[in-house]
N, C-alpha and C. Protein backbone atom coordinates (compact mmCIF):
# COMPACT_ATOMS: atom_id res chain seq x y z
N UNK A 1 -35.30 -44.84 -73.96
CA UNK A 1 -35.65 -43.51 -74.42
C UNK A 1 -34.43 -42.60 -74.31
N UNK A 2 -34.59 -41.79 -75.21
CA UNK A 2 -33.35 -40.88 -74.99
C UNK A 2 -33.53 -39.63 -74.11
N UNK A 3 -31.95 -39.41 -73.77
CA UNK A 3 -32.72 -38.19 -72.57
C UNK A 3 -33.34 -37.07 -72.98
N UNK A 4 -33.22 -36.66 -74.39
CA UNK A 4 -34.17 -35.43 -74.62
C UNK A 4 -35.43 -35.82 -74.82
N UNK A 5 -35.99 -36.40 -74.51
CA UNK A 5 -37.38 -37.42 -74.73
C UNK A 5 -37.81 -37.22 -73.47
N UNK A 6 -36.98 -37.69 -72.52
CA UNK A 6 -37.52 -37.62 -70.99
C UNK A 6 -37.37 -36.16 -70.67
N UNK A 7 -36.27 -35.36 -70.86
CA UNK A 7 -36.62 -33.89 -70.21
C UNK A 7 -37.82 -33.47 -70.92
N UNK A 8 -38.01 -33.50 -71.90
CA UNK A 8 -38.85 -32.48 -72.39
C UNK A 8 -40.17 -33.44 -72.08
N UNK A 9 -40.70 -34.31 -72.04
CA UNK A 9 -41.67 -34.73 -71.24
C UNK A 9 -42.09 -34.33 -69.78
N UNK A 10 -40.40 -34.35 -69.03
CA UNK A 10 -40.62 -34.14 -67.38
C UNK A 10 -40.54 -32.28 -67.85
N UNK A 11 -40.37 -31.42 -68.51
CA UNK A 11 -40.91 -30.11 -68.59
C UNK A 11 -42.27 -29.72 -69.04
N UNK A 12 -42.89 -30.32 -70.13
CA UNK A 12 -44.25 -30.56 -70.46
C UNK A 12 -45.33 -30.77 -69.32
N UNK A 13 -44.61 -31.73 -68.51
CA UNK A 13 -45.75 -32.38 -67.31
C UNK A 13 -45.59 -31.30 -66.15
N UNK A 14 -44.30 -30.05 -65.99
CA UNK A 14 -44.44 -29.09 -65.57
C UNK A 14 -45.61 -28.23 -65.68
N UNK A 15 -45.38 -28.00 -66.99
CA UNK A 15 -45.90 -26.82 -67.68
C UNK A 15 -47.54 -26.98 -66.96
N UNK A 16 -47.77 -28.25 -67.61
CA UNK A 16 -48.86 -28.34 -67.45
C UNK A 16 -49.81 -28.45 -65.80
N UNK A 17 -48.83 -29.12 -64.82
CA UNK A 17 -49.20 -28.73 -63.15
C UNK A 17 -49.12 -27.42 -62.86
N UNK A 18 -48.64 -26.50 -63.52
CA UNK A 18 -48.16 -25.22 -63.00
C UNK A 18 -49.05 -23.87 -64.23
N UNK A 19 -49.89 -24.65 -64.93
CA UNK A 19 -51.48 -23.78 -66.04
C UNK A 19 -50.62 -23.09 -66.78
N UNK A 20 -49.46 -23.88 -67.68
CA UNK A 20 -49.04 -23.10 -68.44
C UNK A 20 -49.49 -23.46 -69.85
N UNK A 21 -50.63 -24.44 -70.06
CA UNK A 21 -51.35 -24.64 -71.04
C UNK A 21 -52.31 -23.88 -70.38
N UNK A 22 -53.27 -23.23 -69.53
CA UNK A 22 -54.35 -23.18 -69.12
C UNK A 22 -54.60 -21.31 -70.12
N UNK A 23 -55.41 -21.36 -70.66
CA UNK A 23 -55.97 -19.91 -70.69
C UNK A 23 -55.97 -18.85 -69.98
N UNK A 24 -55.67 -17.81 -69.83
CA UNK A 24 -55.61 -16.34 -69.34
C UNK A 24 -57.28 -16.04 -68.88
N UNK A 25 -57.46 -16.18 -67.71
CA UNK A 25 -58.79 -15.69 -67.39
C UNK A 25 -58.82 -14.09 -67.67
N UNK A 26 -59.65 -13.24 -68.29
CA UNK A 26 -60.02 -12.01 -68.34
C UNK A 26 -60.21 -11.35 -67.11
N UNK A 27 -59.92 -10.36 -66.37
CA UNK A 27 -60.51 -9.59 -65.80
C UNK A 27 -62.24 -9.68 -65.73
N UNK A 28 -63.51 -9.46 -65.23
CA UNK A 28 -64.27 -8.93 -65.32
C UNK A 28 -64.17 -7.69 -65.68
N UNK A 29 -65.54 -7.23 -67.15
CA UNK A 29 -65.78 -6.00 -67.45
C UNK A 29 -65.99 -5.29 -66.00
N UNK A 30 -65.64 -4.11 -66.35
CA UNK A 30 -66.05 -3.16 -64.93
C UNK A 30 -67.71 -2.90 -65.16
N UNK A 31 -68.24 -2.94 -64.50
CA UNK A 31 -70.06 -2.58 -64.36
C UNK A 31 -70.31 -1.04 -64.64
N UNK A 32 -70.80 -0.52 -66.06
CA UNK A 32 -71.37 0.58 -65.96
C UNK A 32 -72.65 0.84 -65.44
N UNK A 33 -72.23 2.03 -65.18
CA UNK A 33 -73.85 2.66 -64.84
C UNK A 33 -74.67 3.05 -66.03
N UNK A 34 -76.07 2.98 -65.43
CA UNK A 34 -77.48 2.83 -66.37
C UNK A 34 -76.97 4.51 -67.28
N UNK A 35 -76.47 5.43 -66.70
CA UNK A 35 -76.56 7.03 -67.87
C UNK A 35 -75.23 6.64 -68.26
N UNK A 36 -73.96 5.80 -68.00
CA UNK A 36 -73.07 5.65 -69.12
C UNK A 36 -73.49 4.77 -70.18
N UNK A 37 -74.20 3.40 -69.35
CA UNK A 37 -74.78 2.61 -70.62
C UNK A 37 -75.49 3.45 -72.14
N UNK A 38 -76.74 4.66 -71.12
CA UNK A 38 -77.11 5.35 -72.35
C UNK A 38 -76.36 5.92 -72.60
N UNK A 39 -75.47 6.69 -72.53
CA UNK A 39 -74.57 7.92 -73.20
C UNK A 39 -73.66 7.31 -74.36
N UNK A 40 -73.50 5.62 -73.58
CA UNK A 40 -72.69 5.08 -75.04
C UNK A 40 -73.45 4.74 -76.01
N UNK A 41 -74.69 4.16 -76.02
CA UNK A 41 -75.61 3.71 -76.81
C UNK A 41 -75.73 5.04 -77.96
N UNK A 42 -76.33 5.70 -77.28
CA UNK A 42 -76.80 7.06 -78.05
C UNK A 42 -76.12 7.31 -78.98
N UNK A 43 -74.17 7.71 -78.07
CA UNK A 43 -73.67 7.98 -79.30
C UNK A 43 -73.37 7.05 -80.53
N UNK A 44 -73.39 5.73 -79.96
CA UNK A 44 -73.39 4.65 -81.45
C UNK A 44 -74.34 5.44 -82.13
N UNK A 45 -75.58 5.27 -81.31
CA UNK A 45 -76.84 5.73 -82.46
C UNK A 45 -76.50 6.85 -82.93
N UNK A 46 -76.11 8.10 -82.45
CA UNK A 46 -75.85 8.87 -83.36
C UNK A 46 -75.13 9.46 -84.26
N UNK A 47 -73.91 8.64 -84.08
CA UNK A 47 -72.74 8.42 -85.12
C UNK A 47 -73.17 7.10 -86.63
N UNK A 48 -74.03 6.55 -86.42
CA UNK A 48 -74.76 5.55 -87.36
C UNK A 48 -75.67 6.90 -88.29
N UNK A 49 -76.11 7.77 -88.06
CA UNK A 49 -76.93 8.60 -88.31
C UNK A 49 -76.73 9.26 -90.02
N UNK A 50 -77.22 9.75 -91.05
CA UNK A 50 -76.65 10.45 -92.01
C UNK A 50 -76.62 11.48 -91.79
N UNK A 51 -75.51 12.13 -92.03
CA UNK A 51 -75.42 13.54 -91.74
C UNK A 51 -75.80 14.40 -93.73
N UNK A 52 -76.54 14.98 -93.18
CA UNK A 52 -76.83 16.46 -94.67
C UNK A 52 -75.51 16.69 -95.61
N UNK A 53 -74.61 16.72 -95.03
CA UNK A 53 -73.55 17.03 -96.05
C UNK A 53 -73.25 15.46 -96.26
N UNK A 54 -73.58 14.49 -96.40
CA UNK A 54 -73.53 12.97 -96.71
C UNK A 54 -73.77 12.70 -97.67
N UNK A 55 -75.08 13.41 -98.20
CA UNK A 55 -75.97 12.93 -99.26
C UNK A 55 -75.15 13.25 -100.54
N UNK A 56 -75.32 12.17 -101.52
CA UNK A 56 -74.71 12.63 -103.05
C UNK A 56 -75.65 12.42 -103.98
């Protein structure tokens, strides 16, 4: 084998003992509270809403 065959194998088999294939775990979302949950909801809902000057 040639030696760039073997380094880059013996760096690969690094990579890989050391989770540099492995995925990025996320943070956990932070936990809202029950009146932010509604306060965001709402405003979806009320930005979804037609507004009077909408109509054509």
């Amino acid at each position: 084998m040639s030696s760039f065959v073997i380094i880059a194998m013996y760096a690969l088999f690094w990579m890989w003992f050391f989770g540099g294939f492995a995925p990025k775990k996320k943070p956990p979302a932070k936990k809202q509270s029950p009146e932010q949950e509604l306060a965001e909801a709402l405003s979806k809902y009320l930005a979804t809403l037609k507004k009077p000057g909408d109509a054509k």
